[in-house]
Protein backbone atom coordinates (compact mmCIF):
# COMPACT_ATOMS: atom_id res chain seq x y z
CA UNK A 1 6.14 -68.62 0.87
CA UNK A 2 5.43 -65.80 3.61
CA UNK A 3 9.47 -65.32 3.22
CA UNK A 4 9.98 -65.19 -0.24
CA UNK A 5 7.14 -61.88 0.02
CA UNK A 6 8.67 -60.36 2.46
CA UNK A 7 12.02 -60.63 0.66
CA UNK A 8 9.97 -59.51 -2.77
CA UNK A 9 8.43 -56.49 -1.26
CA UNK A 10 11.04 -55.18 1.40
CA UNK A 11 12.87 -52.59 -1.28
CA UNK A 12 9.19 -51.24 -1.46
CA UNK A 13 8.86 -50.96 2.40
CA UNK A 14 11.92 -49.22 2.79
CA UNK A 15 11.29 -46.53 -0.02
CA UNK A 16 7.73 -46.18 1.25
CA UNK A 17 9.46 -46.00 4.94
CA UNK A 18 12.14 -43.49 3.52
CA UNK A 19 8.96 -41.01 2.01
CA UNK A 20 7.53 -41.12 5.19
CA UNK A 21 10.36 -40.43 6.97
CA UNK A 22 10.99 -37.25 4.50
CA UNK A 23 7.39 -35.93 4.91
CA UNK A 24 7.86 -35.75 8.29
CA UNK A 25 10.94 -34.05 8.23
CA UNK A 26 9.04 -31.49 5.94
CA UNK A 27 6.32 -30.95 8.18
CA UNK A 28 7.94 -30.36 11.08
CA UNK A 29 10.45 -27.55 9.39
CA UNK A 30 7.14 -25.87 7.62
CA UNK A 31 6.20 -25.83 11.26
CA UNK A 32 9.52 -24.50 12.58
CA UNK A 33 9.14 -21.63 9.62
CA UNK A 34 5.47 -20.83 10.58
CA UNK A 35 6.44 -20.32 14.41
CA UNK A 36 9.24 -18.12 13.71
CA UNK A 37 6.39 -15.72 11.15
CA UNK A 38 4.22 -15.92 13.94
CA UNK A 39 0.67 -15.98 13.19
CA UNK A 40 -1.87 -14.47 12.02
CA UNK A 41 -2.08 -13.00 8.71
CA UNK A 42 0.40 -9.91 8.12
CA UNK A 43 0.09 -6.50 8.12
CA UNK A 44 1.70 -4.58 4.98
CA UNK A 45 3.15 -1.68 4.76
CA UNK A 46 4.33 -0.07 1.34
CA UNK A 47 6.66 2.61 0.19
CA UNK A 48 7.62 3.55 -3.34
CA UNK A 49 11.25 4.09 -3.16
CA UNK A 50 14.43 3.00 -0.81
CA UNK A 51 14.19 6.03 1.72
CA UNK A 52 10.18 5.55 2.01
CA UNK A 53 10.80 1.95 2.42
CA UNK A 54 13.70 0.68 4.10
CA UNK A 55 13.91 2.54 7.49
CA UNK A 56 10.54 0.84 8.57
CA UNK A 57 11.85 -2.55 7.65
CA UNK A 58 15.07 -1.67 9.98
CA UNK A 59 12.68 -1.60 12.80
CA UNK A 60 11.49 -5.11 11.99
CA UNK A 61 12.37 -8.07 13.95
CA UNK A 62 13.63 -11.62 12.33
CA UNK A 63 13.81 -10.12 8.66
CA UNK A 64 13.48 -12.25 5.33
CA UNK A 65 14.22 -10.51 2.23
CA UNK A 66 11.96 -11.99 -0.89
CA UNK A 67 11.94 -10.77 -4.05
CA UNK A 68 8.96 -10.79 -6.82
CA UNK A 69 10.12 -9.75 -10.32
CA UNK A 70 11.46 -6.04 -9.44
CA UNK A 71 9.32 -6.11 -5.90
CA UNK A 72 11.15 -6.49 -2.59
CA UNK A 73 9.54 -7.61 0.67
CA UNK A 74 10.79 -7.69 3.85
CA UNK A 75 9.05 -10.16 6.04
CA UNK A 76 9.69 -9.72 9.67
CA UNK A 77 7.86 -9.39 13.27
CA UNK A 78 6.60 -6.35 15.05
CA UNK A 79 5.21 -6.69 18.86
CA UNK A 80 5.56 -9.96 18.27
CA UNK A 81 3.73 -10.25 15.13
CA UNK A 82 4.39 -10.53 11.58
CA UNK A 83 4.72 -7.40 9.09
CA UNK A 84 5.73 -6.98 5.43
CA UNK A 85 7.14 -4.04 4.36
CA UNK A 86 7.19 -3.97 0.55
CA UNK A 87 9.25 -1.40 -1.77
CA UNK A 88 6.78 -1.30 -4.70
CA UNK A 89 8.85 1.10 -7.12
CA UNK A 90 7.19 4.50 -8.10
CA UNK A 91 3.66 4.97 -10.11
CA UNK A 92 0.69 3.26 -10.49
CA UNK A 93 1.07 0.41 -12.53
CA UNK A 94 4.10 -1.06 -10.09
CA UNK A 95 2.23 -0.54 -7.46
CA UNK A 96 -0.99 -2.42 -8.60
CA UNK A 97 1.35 -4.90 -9.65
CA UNK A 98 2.87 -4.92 -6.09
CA UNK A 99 -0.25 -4.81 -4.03
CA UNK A 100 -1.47 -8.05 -6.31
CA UNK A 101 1.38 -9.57 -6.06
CA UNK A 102 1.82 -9.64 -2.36
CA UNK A 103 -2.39 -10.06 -1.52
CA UNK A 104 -1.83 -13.12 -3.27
CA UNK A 105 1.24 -14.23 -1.46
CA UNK A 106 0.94 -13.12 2.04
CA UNK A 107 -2.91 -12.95 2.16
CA UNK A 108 -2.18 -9.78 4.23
CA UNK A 109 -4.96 -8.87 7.09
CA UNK A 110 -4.47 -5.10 6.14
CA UNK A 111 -2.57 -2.47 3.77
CA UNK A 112 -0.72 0.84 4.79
CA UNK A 113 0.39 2.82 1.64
CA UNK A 114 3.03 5.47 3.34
CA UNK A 115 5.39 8.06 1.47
CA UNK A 116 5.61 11.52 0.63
CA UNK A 117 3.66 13.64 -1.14
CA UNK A 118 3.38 17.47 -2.93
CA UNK A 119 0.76 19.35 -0.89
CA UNK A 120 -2.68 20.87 -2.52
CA UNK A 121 -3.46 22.58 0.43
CA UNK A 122 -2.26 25.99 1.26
CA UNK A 123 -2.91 25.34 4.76
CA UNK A 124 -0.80 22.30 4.87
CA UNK A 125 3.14 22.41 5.18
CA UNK A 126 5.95 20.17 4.96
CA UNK A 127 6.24 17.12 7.73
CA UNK A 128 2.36 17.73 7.74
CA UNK A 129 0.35 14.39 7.58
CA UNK A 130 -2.50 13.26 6.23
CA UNK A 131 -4.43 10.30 6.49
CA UNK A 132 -6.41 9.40 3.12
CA UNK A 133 -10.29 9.22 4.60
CA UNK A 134 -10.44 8.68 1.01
CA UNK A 135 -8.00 8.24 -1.84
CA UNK A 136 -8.77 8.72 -5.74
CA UNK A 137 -7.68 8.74 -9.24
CA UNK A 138 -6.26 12.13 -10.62
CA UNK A 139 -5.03 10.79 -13.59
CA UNK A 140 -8.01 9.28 -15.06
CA UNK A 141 -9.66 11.99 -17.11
CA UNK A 142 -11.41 11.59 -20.51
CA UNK A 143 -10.85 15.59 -22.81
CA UNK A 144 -13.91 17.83 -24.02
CA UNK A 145 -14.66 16.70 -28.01
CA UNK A 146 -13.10 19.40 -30.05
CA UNK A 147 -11.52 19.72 -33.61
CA UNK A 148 -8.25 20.40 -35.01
CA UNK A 149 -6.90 24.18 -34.02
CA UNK A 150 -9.86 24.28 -31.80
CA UNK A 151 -7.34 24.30 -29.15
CA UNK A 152 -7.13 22.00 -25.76
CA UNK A 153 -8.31 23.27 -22.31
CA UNK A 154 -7.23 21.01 -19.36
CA UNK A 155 -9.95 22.64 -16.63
CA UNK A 156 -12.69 21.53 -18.86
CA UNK A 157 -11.50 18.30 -18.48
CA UNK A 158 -13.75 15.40 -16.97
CA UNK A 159 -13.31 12.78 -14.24
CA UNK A 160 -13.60 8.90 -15.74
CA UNK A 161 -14.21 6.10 -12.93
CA UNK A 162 -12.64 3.11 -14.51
CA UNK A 163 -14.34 0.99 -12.14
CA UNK A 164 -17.92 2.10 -13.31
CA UNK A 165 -18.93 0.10 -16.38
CA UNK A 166 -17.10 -2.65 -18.14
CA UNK A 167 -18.81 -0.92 -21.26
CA UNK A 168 -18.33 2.17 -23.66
CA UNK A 169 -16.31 4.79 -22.25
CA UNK A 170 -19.48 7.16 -23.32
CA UNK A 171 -21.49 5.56 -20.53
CA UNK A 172 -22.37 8.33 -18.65
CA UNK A 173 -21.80 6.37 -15.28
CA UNK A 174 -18.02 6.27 -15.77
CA UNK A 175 -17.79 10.97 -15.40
CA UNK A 176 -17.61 10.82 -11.68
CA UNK A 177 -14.75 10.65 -9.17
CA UNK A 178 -14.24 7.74 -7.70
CA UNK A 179 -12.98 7.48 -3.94
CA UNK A 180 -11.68 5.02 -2.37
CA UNK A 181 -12.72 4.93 1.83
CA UNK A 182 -9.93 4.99 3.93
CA UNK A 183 -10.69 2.24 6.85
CA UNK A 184 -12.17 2.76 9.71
CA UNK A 185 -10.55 0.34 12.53
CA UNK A 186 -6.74 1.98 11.09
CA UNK A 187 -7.83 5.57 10.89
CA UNK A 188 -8.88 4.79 14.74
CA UNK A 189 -5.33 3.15 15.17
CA UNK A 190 -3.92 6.36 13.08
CA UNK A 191 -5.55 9.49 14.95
CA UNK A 192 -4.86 7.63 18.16
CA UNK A 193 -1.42 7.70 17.69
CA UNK A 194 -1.15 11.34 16.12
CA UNK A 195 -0.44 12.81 19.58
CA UNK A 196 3.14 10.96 19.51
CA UNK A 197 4.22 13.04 15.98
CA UNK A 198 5.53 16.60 17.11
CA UNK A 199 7.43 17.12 13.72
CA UNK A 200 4.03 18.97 11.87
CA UNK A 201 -0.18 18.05 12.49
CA UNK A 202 -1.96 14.86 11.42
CA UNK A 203 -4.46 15.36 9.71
CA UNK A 204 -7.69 13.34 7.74
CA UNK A 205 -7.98 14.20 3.99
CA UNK A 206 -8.12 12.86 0.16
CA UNK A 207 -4.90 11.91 -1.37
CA UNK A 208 -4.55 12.12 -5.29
CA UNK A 209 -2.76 9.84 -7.58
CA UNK A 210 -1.61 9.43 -10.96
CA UNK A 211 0.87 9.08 -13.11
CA UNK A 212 2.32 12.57 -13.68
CA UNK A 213 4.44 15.62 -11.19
CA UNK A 214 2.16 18.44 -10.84
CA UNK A 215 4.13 21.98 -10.90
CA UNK A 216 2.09 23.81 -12.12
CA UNK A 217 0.26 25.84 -9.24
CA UNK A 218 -3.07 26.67 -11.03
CA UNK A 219 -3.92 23.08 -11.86
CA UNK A 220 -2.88 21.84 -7.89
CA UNK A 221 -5.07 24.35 -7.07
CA UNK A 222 -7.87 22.73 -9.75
CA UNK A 223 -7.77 19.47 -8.59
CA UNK A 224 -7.81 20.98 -4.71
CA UNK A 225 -10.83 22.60 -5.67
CA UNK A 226 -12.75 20.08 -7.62
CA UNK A 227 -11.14 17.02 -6.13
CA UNK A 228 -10.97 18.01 -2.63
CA UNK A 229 -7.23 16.96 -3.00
CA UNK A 230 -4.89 17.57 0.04
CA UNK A 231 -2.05 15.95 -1.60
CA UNK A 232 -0.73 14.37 -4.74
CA UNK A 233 1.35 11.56 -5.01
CA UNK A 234 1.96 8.13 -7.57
CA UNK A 235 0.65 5.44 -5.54
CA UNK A 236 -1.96 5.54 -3.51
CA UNK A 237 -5.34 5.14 -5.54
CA UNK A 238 -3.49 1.99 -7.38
CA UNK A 239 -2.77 0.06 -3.76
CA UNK A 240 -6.62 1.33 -2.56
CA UNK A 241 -8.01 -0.30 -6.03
CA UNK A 242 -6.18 -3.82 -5.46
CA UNK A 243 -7.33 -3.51 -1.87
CA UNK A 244 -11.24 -3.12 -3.06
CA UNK A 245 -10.84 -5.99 -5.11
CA UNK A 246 -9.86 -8.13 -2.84
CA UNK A 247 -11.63 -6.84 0.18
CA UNK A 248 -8.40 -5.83 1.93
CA UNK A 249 -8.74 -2.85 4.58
CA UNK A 250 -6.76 -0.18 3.18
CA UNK A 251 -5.43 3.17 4.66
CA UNK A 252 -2.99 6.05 3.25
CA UNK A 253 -0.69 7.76 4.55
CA UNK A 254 1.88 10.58 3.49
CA UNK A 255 3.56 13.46 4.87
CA UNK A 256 4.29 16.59 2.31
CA UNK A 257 7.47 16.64 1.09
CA UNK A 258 6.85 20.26 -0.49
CA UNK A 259 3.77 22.09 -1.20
CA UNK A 260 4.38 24.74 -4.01
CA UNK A 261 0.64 26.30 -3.79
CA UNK A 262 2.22 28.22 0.08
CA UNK A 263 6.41 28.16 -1.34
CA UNK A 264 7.24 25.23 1.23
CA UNK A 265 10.49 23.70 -0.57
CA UNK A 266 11.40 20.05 -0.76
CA UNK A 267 12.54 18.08 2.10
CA UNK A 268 13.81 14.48 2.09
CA UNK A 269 13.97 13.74 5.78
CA UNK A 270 10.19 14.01 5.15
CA UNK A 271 9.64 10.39 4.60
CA UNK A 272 12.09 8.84 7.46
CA UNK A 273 9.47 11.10 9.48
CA UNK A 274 6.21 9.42 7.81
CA UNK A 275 7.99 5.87 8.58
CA UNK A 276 8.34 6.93 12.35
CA UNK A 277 4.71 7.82 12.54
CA UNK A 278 3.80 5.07 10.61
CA UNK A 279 5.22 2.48 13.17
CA UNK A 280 3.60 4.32 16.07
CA UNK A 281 0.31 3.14 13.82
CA UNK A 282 1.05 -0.32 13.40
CA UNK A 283 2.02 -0.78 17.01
CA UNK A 284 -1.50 0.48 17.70
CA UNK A 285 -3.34 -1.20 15.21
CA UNK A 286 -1.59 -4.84 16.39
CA UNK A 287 -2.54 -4.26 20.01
CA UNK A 288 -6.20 -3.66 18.17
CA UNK A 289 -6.24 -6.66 16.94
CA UNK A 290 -4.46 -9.03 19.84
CA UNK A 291 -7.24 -7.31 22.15
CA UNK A 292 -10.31 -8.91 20.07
């Protein structure tokens, strides 16, 4: 009797053995992949476009290439420990997309949006930096009421925060400007490493973002007045927003590519020089955290 079981069931022990046998084999590659990441949650970096992008990830160690619709990361290892740079693609809604995309992914322990930028400053030239203390919305603007041939008149203008009321846009809440902090522990890491860029100052400021090129000097010089704007770029204030919803420490950074309010023409070696600077920061900001 005991035989003729043991003959019934044996297929099932060896399938059961076989699933076993696969699981384990699973398990121990998952483990293989995790030790080559490293750990600890990732750091990650983002740049719009190829030449704010790709020269960080060439300083990465150990680099996988993942894509997410038109999103690239680059997973790899600084110092040891793991960093994503991601190319996001210009303006605000790709990079929302991209920051959401990749907090859900790589559950990153902190974000560093890097690029260029068009300075609002007059002080400011180009290979300046500045490091967004705080970040905001120029884009998000609600007109004055007026009628037809009653004309349009941009500096009259008023601020909408987006983020104020999930009501009417008439709630009077919503006419402020919102700003988005800059971190604390990577402005530290950031203004301790500022010594080590000789190419123009560092600086702390508000970066500007939205979806449209400012050239015309008068309204730079608007929002530098009633923003407190030091620069204006596409990115930033999208990448800061994901970041506050998800409770990500966030940090900007761009160097001015041009500034048209002092004549300073456009230079493209600008953002290999942000990238440079930018490393220095995350090499500062990992030893931060392998010290606690």
């Amino acid at each position: 009797m005991t035989n003729k079981i043991l003959k019934k069931y044996a297929p099932l022990a060896a399938i059961a053995l076989l699933f076993l046998l696969l699981l384990a084999l699973r398990n121990s590659a998952f483990l293989n992949e995790t030790e080559v990441e490293g750990a600890g949650r990732p750091i990650l970096i983002q740049g719009p476009m190829p030449i704010e992008a790709e020269k960080f990830a060439q300083k990465l160690e150990k680099v996988k290439v993942e894509k997410s619709g038109t999103f690239v990361f680059y997973k790899g290892k600084l110092d040891n420990y793991p960093v994503i740079v991601a190319k996001t693609g210009k303006g605000m809604e790709n990079t929302a997309a991209a920051t959401a995309v990749a907090i859900e992914k790589y559950n990153p322990i902190a974000i560093i949006n890097q690029g260029t930028s068009g300075g609002h400053d007059p002080k400011l030239h180009v290979f300046d930096i500045v490091l967004g203390k705080s970040t905001t919305n120029i884009g998000s603007l609600k007109t004055e009421s007026k009628n037809e041939n009653e004309g349009m008149d941009p500096t009259q203008w008023i601020p909408m925060d987006l983020m104020a009321s999930e009501g009417s846009g008439s709630d009077p809440n919503a006419e402020k400007i919102r700003y988005y902090e800059g971190d604390k522990d990577l402005l530290a890491a950031a203004n301790a490493v500022k010594d080590t860029y000789t190419k123009g100052k560092v600086v702390e400021g508000t970066i500007g973002s939205a979806d449209v090129w400012n050239n015309e000097v008068d309204r730079i010089k608007w929002f530098h007045t009633n923003y407190g704007t030091s620069v204006e770029e596409m990115e930033g204030a999208a990448a800061a927003q994901m970041a506050k919803a998800y409770d990500v420490p966030f940090l900007g950074i761009r160097v001015l590519s041009n500034n048209k309010t002092n004549g300073d023409k456009y230079n493209p070696d600008t953002a290999a020089a942000n990238q440079e600077y930018v490393y220095e920061v995350v090499k500062k900001y990992i030893s931060t955290i392998q010290s606690k």
